[in-house]
Protein backbone atom coordinates (compact mmCIF):
# COMPACT_ATOMS: atom_id res chain seq x y z
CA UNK A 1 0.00 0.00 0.00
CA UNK A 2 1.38 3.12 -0.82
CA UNK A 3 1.26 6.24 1.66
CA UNK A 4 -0.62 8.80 -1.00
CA UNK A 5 -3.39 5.48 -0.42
CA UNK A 6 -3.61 6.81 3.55
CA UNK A 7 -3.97 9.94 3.19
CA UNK A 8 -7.86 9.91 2.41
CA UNK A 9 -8.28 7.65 6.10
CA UNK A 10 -6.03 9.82 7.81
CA UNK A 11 -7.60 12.81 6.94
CA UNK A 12 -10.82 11.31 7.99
CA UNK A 13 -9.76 9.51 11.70
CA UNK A 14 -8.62 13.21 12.08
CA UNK A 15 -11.29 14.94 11.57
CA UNK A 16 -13.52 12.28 13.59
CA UNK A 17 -11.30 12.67 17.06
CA UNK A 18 -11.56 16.61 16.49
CA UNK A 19 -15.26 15.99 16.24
CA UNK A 20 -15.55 13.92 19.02
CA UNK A 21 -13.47 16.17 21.52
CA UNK A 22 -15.51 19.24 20.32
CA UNK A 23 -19.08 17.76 21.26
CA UNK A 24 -17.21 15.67 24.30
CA UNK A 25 -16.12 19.00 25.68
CA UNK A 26 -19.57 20.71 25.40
CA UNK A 27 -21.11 19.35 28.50
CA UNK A 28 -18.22 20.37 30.87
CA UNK A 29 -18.26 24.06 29.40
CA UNK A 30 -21.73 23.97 30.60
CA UNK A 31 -21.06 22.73 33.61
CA UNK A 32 -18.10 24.97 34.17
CA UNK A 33 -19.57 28.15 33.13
CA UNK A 34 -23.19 27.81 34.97
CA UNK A 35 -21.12 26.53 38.79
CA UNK A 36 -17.76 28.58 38.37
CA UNK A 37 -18.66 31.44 36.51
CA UNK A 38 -22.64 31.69 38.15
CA UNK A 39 -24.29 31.84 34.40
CA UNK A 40 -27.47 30.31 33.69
CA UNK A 41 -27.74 27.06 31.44
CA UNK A 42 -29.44 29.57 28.72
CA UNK A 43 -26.83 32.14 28.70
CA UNK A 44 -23.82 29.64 28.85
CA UNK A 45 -25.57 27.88 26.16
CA UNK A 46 -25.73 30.95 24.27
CA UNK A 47 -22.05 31.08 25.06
CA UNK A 48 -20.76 28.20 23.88
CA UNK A 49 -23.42 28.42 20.91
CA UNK A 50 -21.38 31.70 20.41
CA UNK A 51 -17.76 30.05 20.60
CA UNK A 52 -19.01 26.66 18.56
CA UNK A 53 -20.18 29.04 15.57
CA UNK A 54 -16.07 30.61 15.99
CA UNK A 55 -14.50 27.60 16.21
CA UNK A 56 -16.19 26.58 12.83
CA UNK A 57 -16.06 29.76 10.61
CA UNK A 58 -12.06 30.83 11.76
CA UNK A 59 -11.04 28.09 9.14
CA UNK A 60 -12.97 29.43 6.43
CA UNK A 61 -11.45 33.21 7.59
CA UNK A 62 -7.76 31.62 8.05
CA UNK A 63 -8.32 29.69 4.39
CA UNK A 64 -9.28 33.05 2.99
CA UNK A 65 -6.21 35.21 4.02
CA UNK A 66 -4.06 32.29 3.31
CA UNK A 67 -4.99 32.41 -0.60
CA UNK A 68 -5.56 35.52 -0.51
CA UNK A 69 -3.02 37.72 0.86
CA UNK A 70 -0.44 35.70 3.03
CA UNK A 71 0.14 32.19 0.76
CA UNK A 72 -0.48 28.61 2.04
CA UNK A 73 3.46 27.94 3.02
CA UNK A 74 3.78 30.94 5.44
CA UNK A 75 0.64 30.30 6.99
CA UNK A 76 0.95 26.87 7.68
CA UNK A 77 4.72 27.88 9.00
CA UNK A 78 2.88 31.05 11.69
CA UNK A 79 -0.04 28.33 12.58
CA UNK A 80 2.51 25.63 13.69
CA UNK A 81 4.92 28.54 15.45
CA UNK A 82 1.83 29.83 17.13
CA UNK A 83 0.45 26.20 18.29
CA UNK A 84 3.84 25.30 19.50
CA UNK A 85 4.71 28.70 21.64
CA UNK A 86 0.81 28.46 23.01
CA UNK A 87 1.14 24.70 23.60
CA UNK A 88 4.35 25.78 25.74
């Protein structure tokens, strides 16, 4: 098998686990926002409704200035520098 044959199954199992954490972390953001932070379950639903809906359109934003303006190599090079000093 050759590795451009993995790609495709890669690309999916990765997109599946990012899935997965995003809805698995939903119910302790509720939690965490209504007993920590006092909210109440609507407006800490509105808030994570809020930071679900920015989590999904950032890509399409990032995408955008990457063709647009900034090129897909220098992007992907600031993304990778910015994950790794935030990680650290």
């Amino acid at each position: 098998m050759l590795y451009g044959d993995l790609f495709p199954f890669v690309l999916a199992v990765s997109q599946s686990f990012e899935k997965m954490a995003s809805f698995g972390i939903l119910p302790n953001m509720i939690l965490y926002l209504t007993r920590h932070y006092g909210m109440e379950a609507a407006t800490a639903t509105n808030v994570i409704l809020l930071w679900s809906a920015a989590t999904n359109f950032t890509p399409i934003l990032g995408a955008f200035l990457a063709d647009s303006y900034f090129g897909r190599y220098p992007t992907i090079a600031f993304g990778s520098l910015f994950s790794l000093l935030v990680s650290s």
